[in-house]
PDB file of N, CA and C in Angstrom:
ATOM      1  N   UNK A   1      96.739 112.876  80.821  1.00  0.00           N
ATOM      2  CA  UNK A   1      96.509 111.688  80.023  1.00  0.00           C
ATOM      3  C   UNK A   1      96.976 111.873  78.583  1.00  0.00           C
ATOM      4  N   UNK A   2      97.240 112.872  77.882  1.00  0.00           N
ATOM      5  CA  UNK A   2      97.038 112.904  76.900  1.00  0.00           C
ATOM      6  C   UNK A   2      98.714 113.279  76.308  1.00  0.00           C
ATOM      7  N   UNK A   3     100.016 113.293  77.241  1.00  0.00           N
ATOM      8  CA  UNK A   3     101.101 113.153  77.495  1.00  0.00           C
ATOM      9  C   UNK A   3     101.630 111.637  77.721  1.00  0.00           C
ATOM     10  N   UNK A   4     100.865 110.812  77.453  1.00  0.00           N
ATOM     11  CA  UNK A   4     101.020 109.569  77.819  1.00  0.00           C
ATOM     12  C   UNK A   4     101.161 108.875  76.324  1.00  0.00           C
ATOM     13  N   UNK A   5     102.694 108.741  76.304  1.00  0.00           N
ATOM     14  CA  UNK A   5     102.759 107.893  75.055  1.00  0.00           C
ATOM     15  C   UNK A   5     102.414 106.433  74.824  1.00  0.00           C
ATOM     16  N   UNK A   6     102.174 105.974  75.776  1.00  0.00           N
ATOM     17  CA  UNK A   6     101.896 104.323  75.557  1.00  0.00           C
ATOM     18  C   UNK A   6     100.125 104.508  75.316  1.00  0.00           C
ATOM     19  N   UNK A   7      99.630 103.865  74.356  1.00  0.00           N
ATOM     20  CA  UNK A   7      97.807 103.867  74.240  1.00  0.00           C
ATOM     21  C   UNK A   7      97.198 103.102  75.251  1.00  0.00           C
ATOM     22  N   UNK A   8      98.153 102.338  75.864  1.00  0.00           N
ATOM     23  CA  UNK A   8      97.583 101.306  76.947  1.00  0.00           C
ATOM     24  C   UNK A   8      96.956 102.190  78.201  1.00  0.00           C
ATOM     25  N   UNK A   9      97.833 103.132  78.354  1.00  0.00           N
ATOM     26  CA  UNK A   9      97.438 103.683  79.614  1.00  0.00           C
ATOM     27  C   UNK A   9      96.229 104.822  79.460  1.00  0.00           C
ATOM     28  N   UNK A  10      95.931 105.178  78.224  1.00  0.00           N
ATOM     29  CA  UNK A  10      94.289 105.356  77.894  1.00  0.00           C
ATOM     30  C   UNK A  10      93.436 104.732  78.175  1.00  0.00           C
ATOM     31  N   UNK A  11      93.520 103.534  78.306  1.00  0.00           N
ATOM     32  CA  UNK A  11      92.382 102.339  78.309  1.00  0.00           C
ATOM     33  C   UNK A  11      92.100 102.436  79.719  1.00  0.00           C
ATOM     34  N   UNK A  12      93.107 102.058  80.703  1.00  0.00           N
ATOM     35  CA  UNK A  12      93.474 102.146  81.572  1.00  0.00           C
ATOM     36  C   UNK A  12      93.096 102.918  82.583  1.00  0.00           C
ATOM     37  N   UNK A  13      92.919 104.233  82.051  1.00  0.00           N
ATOM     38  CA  UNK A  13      92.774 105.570  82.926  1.00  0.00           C
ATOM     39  C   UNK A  13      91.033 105.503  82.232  1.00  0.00           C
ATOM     40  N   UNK A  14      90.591 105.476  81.068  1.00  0.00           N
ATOM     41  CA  UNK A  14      89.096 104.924  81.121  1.00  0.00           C
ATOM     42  C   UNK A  14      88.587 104.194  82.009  1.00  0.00           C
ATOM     43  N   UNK A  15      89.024 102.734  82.485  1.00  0.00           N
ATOM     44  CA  UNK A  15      88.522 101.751  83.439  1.00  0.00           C
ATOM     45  C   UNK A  15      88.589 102.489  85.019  1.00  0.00           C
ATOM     46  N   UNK A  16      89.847 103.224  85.144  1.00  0.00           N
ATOM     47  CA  UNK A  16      89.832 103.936  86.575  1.00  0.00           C
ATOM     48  C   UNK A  16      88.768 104.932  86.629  1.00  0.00           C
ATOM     49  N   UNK A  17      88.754 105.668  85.742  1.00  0.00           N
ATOM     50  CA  UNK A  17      87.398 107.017  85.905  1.00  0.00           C
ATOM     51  C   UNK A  17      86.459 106.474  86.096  1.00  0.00           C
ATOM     52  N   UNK A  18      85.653 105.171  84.872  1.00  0.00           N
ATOM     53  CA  UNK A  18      84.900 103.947  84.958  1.00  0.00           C
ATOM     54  C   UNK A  18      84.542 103.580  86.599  1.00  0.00           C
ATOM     55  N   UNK A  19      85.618 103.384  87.513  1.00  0.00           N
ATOM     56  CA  UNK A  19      85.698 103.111  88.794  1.00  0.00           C
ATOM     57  C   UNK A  19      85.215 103.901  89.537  1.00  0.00           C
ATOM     58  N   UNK A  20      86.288 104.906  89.614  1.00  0.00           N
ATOM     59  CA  UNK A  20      86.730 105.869  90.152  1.00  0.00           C
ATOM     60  C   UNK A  20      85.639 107.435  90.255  1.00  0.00           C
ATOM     61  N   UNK A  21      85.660 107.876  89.088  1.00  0.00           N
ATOM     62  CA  UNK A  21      85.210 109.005  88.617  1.00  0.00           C
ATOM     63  C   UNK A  21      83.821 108.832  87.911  1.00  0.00           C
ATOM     64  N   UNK A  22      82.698 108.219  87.717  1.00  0.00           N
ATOM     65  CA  UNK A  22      82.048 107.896  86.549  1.00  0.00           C
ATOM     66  C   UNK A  22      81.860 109.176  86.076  1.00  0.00           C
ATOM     67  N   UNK A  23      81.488 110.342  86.840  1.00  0.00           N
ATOM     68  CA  UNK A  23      80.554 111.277  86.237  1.00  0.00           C
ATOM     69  C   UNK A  23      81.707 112.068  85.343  1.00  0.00           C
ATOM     70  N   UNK A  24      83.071 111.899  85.278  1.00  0.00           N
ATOM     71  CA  UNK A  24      83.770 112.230  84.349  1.00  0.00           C
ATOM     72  C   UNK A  24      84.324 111.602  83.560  1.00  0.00           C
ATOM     73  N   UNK A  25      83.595 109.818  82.842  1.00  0.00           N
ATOM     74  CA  UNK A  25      84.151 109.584  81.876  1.00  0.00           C
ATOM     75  C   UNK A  25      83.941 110.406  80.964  1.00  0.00           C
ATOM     76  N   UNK A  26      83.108 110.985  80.582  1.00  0.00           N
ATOM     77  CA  UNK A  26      82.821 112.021  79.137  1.00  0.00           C
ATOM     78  C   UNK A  26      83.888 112.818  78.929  1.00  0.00           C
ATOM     79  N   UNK A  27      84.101 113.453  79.684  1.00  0.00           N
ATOM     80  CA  UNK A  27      85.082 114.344  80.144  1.00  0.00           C
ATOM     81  C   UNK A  27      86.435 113.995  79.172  1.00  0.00           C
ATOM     82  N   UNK A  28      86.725 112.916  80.030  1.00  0.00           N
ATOM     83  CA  UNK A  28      87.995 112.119  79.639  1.00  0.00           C
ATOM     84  C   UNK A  28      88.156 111.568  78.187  1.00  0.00           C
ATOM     85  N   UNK A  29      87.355 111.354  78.042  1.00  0.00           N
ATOM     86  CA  UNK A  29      86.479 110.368  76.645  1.00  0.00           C
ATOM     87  C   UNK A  29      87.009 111.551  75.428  1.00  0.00           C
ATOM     88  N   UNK A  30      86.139 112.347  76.120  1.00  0.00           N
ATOM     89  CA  UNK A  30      85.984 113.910  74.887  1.00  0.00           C
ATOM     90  C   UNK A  30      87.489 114.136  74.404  1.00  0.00           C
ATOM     91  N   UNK A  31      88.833 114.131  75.465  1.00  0.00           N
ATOM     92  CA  UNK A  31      89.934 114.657  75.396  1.00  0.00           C
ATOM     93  C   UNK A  31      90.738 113.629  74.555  1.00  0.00           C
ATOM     94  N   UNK A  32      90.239 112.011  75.182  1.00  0.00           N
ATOM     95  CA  UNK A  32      90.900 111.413  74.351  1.00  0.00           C
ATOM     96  C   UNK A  32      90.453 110.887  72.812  1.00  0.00           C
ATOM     97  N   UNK A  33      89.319 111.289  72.306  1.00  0.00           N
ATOM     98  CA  UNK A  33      88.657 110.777  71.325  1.00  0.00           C
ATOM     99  C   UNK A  33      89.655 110.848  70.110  1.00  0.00           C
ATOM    100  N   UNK A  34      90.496 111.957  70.296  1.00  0.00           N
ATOM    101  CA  UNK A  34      91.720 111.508  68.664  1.00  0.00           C
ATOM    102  C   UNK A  34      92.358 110.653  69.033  1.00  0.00           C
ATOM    103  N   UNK A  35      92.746 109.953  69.713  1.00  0.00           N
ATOM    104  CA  UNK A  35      93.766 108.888  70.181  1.00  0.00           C
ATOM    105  C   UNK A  35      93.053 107.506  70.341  1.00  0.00           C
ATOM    106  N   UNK A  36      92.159 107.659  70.736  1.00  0.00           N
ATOM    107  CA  UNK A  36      91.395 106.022  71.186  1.00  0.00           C
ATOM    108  C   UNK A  36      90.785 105.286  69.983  1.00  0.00           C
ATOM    109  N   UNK A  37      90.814 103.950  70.084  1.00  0.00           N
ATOM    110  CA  UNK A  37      90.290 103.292  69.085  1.00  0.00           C
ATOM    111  C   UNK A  37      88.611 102.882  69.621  1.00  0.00           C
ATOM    112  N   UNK A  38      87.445 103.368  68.441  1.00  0.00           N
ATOM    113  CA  UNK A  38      86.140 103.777  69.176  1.00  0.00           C
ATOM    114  C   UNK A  38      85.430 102.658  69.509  1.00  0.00           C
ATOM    115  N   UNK A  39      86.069 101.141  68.537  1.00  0.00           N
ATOM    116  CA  UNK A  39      85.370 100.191  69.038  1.00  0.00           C
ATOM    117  C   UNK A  39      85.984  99.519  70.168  1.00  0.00           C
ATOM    118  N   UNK A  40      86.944  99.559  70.150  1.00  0.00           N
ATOM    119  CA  UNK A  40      87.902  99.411  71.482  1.00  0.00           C
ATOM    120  C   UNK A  40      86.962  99.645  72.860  1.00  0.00           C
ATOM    121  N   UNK A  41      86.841 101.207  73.002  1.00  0.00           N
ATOM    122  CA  UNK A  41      86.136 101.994  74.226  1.00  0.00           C
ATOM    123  C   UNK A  41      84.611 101.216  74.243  1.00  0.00           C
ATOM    124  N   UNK A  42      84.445 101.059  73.169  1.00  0.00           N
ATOM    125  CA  UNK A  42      82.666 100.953  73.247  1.00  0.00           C
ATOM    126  C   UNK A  42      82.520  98.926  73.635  1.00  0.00           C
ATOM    127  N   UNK A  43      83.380  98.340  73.592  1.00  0.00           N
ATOM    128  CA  UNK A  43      83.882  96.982  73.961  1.00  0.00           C
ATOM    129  C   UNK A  43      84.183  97.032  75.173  1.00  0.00           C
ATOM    130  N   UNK A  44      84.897  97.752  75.477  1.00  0.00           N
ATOM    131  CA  UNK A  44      85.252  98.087  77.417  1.00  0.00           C
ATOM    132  C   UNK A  44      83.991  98.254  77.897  1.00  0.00           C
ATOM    133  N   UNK A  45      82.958  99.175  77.366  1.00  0.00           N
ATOM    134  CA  UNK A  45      81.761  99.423  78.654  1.00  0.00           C
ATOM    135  C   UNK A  45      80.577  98.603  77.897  1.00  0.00           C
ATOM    136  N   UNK A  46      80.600  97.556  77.253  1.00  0.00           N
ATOM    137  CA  UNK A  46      79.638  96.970  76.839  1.00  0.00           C
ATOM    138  C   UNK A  46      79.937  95.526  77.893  1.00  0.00           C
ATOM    139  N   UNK A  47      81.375  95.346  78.273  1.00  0.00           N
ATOM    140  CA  UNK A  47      81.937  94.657  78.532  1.00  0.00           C
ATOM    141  C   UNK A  47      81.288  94.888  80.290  1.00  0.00           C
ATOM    142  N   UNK A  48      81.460  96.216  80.388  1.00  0.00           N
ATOM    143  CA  UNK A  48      80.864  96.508  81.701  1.00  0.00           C
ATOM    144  C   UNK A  48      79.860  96.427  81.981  1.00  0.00           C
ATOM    145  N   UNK A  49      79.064  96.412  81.079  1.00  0.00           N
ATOM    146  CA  UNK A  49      77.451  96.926  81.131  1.00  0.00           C
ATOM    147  C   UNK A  49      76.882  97.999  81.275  1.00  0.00           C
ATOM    148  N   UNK A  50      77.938  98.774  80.740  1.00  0.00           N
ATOM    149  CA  UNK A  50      78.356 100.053  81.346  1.00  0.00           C
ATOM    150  C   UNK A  50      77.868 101.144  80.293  1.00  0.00           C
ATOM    151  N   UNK A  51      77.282 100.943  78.676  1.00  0.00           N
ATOM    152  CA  UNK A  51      76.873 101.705  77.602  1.00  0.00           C
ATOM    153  C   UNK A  51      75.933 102.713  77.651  1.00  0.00           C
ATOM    154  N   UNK A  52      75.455 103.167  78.397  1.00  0.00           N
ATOM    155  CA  UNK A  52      74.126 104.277  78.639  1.00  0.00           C
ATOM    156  C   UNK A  52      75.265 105.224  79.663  1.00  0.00           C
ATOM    157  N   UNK A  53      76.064 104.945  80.159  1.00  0.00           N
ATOM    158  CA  UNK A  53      77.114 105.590  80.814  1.00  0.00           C
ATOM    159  C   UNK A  53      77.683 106.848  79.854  1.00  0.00           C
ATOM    160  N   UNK A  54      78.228 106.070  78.512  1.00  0.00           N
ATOM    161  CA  UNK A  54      78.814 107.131  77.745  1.00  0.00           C
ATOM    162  C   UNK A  54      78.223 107.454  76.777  1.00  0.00           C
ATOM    163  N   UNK A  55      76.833 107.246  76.494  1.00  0.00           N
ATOM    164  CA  UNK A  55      76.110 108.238  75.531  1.00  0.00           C
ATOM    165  C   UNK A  55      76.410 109.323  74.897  1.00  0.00           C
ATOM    166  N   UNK A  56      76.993 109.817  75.724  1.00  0.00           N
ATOM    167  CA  UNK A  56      77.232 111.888  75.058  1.00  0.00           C
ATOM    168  C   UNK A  56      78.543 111.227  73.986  1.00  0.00           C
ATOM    169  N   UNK A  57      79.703 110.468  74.494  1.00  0.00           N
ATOM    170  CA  UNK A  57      80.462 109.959  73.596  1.00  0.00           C
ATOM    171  C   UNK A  57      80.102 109.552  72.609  1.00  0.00           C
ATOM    172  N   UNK A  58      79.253 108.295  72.637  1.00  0.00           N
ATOM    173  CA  UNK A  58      78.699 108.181  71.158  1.00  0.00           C
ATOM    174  C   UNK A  58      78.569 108.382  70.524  1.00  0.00           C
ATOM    175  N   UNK A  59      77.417 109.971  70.945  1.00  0.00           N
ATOM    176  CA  UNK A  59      77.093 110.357  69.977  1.00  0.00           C
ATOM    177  C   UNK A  59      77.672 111.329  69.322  1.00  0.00           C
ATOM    178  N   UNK A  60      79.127 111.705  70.007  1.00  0.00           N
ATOM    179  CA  UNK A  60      80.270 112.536  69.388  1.00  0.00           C
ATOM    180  C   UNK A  60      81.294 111.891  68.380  1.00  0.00           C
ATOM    181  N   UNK A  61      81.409 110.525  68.633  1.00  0.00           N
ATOM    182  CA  UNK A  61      81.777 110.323  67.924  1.00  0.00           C
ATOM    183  C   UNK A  61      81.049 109.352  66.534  1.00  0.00           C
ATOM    184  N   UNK A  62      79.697 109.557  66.296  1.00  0.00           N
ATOM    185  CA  UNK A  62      79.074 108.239  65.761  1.00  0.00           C
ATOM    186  C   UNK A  62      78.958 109.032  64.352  1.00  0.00           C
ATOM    187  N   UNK A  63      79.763 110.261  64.101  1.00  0.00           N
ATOM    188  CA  UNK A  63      80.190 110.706  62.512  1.00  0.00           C
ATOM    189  C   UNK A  63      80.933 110.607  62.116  1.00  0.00           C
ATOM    190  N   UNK A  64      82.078 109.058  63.087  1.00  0.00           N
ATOM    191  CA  UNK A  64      83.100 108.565  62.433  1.00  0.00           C
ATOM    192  C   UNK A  64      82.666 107.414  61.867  1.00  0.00           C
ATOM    193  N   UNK A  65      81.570 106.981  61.791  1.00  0.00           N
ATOM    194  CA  UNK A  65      80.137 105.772  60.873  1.00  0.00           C
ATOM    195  C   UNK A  65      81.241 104.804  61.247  1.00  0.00           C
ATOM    196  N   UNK A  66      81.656 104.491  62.374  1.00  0.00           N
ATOM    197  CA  UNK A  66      82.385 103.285  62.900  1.00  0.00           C
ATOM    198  C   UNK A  66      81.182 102.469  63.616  1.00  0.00           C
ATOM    199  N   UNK A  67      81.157 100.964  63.530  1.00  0.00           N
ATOM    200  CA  UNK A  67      80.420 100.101  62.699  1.00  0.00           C
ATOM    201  C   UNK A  67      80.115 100.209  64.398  1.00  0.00           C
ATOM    202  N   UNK A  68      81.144  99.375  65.542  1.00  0.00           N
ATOM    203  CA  UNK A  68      80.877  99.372  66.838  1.00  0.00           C
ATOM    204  C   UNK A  68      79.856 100.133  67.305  1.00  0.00           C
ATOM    205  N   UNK A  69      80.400 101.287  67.204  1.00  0.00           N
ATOM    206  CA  UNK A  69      79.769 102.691  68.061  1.00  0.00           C
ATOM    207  C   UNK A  69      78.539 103.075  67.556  1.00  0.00           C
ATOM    208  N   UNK A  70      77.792 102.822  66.046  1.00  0.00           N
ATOM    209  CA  UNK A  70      76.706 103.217  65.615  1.00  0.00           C
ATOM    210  C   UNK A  70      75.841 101.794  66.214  1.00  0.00           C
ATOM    211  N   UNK A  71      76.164 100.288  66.356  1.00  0.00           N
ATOM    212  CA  UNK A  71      75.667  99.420  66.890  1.00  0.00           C
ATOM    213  C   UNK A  71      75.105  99.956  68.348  1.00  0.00           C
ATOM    214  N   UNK A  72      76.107 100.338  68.917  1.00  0.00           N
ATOM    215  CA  UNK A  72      76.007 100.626  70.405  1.00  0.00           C
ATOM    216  C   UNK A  72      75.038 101.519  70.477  1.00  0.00           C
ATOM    217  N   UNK A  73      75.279 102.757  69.771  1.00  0.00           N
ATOM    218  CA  UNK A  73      74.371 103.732  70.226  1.00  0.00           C
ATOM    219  C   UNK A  73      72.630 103.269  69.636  1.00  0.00           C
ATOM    220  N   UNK A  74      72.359 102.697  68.998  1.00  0.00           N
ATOM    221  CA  UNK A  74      71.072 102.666  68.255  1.00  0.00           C
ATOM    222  C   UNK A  74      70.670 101.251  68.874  1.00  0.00           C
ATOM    223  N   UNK A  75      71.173 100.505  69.453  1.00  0.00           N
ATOM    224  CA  UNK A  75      71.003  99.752  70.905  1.00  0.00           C
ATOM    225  C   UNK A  75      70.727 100.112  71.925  1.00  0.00           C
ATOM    226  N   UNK A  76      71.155 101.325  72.334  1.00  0.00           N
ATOM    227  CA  UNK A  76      70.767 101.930  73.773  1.00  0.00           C
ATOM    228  C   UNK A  76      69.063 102.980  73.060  1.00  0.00           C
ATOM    229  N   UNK A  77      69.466 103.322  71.710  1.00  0.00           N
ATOM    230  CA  UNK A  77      68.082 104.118  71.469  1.00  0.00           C
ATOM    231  C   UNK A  77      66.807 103.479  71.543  1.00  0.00           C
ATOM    232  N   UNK A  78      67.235 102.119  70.938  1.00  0.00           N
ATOM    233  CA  UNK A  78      66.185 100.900  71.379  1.00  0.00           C
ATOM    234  C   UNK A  78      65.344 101.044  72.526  1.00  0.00           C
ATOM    235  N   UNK A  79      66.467 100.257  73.253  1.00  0.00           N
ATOM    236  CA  UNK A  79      66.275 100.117  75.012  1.00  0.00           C
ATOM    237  C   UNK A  79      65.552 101.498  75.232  1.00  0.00           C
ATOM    238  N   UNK A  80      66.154 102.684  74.922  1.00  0.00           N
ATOM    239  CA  UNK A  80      65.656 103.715  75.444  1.00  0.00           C
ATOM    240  C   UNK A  80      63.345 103.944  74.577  1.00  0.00           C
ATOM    241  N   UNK A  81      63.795 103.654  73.512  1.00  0.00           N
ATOM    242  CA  UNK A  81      62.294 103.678  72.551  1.00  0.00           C
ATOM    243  C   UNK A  81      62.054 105.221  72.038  1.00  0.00           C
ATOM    244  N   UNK A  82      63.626 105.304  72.005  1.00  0.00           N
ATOM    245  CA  UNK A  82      63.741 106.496  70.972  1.00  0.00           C
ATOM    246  C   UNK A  82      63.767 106.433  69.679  1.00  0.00           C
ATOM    247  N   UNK A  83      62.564 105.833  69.262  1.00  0.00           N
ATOM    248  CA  UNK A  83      62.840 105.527  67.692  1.00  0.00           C
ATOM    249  C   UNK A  83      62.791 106.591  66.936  1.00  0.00           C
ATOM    250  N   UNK A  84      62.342 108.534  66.940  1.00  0.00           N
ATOM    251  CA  UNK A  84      62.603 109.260  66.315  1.00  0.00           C
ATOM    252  C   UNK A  84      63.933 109.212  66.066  1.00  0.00           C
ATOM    253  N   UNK A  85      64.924 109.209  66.938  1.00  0.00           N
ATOM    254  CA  UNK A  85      66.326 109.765  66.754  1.00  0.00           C
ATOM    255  C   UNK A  85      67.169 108.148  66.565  1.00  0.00           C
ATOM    256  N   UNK A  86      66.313 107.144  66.759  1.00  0.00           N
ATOM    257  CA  UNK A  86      67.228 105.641  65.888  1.00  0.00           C
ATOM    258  C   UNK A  86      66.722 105.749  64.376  1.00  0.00           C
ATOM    259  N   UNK A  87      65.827 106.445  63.967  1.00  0.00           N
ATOM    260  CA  UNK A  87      64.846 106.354  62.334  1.00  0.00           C
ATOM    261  C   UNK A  87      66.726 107.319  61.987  1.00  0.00           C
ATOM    262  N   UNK A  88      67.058 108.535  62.732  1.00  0.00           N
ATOM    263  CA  UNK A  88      67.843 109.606  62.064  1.00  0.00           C
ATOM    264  C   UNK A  88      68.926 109.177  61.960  1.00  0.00           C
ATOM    265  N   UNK A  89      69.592 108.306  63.238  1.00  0.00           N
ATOM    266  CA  UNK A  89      70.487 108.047  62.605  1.00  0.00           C
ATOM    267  C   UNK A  89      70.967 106.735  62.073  1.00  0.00           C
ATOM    268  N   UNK A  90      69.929 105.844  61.913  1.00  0.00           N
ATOM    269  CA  UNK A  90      69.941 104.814  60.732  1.00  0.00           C
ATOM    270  C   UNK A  90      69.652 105.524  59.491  1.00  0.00           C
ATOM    271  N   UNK A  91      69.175 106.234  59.479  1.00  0.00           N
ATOM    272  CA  UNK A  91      69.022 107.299  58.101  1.00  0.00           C
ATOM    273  C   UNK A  91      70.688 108.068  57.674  1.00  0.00           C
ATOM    274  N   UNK A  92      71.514 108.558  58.477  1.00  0.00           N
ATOM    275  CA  UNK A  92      72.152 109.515  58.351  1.00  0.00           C
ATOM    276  C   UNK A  92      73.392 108.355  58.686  1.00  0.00           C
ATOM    277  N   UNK A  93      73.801 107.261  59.254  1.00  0.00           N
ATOM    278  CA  UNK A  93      74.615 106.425  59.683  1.00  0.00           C
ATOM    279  C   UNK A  93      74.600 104.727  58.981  1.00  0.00           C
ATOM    280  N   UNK A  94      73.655 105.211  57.723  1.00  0.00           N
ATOM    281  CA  UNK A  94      72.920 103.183  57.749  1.00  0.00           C
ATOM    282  C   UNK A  94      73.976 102.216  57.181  1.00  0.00           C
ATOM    283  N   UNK A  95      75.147 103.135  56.758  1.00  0.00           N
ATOM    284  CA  UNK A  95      76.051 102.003  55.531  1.00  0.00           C
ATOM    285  C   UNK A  95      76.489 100.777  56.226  1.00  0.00           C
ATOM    286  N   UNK A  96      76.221 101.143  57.650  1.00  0.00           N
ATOM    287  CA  UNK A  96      76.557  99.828  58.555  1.00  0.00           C
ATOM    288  C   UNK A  96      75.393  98.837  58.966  1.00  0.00           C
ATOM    289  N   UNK A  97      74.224  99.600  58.666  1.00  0.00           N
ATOM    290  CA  UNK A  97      73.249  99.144  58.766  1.00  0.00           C
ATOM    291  C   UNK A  97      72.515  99.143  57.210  1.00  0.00           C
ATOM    292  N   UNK A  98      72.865  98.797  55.977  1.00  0.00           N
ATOM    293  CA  UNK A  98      72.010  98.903  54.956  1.00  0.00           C
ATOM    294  C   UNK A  98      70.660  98.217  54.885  1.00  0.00           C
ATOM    295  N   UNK A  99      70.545  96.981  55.533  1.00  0.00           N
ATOM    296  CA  UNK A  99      68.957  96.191  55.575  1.00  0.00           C
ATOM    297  C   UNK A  99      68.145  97.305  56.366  1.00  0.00           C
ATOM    298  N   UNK A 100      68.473  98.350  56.998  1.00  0.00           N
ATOM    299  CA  UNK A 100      67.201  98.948  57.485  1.00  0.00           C
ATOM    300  C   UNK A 100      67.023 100.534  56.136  1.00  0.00           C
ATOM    301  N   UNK A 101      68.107 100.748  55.552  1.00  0.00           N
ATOM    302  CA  UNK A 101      67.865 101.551  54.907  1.00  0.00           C
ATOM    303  C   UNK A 101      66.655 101.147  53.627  1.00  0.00           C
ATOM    304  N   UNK A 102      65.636 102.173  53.187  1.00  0.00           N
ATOM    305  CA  UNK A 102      64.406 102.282  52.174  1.00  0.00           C
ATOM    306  C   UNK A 102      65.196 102.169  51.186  1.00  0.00           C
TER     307      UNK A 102
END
């Protein structure tokens, strides 16, 4: 995948693993994370219903304080009622979120 000059066929090979592979989107995710655009990916499986799927992604990439992906993840922390670790990283992530910052 990562010999693949067109970005389309990233997306692409996401939706097939998505299909195909789930238990290795991370996998895939991890390899392509310099190349992919994060709100892009996080639009594909929100699109799916698919966001508790790539968690470990998230939260690898949610110290790029990209606006999508910190939404997403502190949405699923919700749902989940992990509010220790949504307090941390609305604390450590909030510029996208400033109304919850003290």
């Amino acid at each position: 995948m990562i010999k693949v000059a067109n970005a389309e066929y990233y997306y692409k090979g996401i939706q097939f693993y998505n299909d195909y592979q789930p238990t290795l989107i991370n996998d895939l995710l991890t390899i392509l994370t310099p190349r992919v655009d994060h709100a892009r990916v996080v639009g594909i499986f929100k699109k799916l219903n698919n966001l508790p799927l790539v968690k470990p992604y998230l939260v690898s990439v949610q110290q790029s304080n990209i606006k999508a992906v910190n939404e997403a993840y502190n949405q699923l922390l919700i749902e989940e009622e992990d509010f220790d670790t949504l307090r941390t990283s609305i604390d450590n992530y909030g510029e996208v979120f400033p109304f919850f910052k003290n």
